[in-house]
C-alpha atoms as a PDB file:
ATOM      1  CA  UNK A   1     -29.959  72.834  32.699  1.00  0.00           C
ATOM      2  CA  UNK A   2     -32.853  73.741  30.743  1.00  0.00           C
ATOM      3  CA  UNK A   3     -33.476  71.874  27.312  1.00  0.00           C
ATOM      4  CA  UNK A   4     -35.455  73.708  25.350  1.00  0.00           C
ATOM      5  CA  UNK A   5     -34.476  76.228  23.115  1.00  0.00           C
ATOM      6  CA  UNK A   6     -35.569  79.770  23.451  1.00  0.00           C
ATOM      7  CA  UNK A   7     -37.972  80.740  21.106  1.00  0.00           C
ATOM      8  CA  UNK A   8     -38.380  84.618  20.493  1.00  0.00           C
ATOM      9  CA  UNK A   9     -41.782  84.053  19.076  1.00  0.00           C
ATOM     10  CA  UNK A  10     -43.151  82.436  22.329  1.00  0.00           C
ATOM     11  CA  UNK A  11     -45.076  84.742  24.390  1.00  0.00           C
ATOM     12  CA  UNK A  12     -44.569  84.737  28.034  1.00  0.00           C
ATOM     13  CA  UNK A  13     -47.383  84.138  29.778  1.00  0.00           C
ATOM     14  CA  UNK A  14     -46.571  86.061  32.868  1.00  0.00           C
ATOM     15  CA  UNK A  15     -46.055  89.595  33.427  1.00  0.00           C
ATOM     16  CA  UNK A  16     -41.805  90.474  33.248  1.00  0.00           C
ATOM     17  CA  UNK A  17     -40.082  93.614  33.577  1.00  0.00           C
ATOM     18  CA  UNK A  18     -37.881  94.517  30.637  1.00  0.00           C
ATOM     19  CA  UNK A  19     -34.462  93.619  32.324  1.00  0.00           C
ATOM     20  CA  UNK A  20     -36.377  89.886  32.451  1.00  0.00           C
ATOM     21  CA  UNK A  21     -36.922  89.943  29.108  1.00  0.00           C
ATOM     22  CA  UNK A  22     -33.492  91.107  27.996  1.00  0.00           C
ATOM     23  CA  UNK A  23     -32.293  88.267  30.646  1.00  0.00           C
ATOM     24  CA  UNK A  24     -33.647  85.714  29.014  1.00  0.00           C
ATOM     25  CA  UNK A  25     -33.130  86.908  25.521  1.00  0.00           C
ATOM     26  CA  UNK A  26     -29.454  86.963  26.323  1.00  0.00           C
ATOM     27  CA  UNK A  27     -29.870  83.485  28.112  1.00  0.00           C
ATOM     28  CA  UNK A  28     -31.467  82.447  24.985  1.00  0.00           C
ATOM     29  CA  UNK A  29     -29.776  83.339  21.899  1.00  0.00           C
ATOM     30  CA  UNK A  30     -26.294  82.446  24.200  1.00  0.00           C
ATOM     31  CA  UNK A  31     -24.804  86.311  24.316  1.00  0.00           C
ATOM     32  CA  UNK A  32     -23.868  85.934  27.395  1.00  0.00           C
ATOM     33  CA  UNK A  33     -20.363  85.016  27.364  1.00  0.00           C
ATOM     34  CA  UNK A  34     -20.020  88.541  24.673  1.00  0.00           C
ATOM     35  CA  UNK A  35     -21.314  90.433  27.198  1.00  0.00           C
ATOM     36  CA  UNK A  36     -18.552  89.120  29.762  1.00  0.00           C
ATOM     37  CA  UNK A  37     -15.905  90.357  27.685  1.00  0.00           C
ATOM     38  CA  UNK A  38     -17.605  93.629  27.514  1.00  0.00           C
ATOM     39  CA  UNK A  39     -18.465  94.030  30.854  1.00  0.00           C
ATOM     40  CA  UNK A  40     -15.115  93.049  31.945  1.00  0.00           C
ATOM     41  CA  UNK A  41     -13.218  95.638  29.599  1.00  0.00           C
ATOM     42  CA  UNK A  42     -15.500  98.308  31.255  1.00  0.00           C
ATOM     43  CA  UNK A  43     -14.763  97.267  34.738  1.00  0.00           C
ATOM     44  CA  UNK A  44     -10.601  96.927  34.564  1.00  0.00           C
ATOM     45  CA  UNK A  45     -10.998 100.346  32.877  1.00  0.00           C
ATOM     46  CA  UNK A  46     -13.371 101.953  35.624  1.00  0.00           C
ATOM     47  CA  UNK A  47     -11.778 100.260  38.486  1.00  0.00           C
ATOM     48  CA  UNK A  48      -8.090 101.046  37.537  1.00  0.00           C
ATOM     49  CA  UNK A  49      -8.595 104.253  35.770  1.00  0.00           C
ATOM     50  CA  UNK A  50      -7.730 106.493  33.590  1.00  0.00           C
ATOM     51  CA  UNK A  51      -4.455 106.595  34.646  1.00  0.00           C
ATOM     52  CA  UNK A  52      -3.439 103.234  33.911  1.00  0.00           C
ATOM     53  CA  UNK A  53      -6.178 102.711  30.907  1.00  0.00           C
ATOM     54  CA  UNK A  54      -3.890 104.870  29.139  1.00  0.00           C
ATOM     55  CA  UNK A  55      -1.254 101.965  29.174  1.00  0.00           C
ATOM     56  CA  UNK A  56      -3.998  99.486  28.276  1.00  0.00           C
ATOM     57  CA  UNK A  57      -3.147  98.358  24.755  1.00  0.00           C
ATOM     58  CA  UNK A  58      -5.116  95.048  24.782  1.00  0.00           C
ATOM     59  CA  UNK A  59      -7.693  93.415  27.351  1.00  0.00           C
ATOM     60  CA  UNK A  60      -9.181  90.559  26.205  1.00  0.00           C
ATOM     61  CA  UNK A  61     -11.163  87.771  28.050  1.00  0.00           C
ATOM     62  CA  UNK A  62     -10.558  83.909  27.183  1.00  0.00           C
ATOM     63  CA  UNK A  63     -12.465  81.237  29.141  1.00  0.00           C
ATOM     64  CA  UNK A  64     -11.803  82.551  32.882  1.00  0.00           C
ATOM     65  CA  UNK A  65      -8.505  84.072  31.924  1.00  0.00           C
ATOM     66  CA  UNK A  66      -7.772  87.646  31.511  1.00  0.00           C
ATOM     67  CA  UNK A  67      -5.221  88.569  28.543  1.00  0.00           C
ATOM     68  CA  UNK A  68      -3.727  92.290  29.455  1.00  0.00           C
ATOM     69  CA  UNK A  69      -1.699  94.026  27.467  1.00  0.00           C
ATOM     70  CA  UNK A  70       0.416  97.158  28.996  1.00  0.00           C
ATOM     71  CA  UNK A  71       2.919  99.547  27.019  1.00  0.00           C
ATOM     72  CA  UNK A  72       4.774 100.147  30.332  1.00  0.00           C
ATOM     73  CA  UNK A  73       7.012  97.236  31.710  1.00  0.00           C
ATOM     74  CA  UNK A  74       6.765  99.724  35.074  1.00  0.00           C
ATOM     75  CA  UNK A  75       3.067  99.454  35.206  1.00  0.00           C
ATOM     76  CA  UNK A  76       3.163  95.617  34.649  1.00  0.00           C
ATOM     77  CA  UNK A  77       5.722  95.099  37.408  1.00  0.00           C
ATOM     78  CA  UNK A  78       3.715  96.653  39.435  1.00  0.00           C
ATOM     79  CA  UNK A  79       0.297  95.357  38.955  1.00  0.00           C
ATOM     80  CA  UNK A  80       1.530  92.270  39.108  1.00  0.00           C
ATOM     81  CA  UNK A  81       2.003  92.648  42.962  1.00  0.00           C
ATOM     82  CA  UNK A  82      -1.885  93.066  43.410  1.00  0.00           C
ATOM     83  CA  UNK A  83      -3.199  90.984  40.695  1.00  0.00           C
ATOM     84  CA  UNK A  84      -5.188  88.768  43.249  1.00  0.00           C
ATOM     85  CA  UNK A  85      -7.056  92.130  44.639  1.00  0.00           C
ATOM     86  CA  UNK A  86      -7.636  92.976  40.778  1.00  0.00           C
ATOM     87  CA  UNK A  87      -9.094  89.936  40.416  1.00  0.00           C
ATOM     88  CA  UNK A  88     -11.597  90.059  43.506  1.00  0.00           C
ATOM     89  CA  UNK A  89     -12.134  93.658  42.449  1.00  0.00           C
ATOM     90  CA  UNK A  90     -13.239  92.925  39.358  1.00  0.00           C
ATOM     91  CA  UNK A  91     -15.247  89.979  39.829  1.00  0.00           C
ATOM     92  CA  UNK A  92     -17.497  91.678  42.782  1.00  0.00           C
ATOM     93  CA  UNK A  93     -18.085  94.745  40.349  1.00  0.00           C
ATOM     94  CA  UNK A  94     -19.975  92.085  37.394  1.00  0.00           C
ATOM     95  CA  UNK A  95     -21.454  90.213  40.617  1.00  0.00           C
ATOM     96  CA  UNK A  96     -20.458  86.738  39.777  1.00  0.00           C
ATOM     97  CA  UNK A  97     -17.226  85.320  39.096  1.00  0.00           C
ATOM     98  CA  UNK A  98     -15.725  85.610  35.809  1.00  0.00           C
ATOM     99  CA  UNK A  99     -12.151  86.022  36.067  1.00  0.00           C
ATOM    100  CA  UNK A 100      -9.921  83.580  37.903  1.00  0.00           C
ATOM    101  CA  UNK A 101      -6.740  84.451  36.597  1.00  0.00           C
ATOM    102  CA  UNK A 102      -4.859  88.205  35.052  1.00  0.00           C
ATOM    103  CA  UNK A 103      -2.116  87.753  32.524  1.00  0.00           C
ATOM    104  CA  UNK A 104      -0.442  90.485  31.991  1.00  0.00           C
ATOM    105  CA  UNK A 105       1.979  91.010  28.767  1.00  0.00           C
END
């Protein structure tokens, strides 16, 4: 791991495209992990869809767990059966692995 602290102030002495920037920004200031729980929200909600978004009372992210909360004892049933594809599904959308488990209340 790197030691130093970022410093906003510090000019970089190379050339960087803005995404490089934010990258380290992020990196930096430690947003990172806020972003996660963002990101994730948008993905179970584009990968599932509307459909079942509609049910989606809760989603929240702690460490590598996965908090869901569904107004449809139905829906939960059956998502439960395919939680393990969820999870994979999820994970390759954010390209790195984030989630390693789905709880679903």
């Amino acid at each position: 791991m790197n030691n130093k602290k970022f410093n906003p102030h510090k000019r970089l002495h190379e050339e960087s495209s803005v995404q490089n920037v934010l990258g380290k920004m992020i990196e930096g200031y430690n947003l990172e992990k806020g972003f996660d729980k963002l990101n994730v929200r948008e993905a179970w909600i584009n990968l599932l869809g509307p459909g079942i978004a509609n049910y989606t009372q809760q989603i929240e992210l702690r460490k590598n767990t996965l908090f869901v909360s569904l107004s449809s004892d139905v829906l939960r049933e059956e998502l439960s059966y395919g939680i393990d594809k969820i999870i994979k599904m999820i994970n390759e959308s954010l390209g790195k692995e984030i989630v390693k488990k789905i709880i679903l209340k």
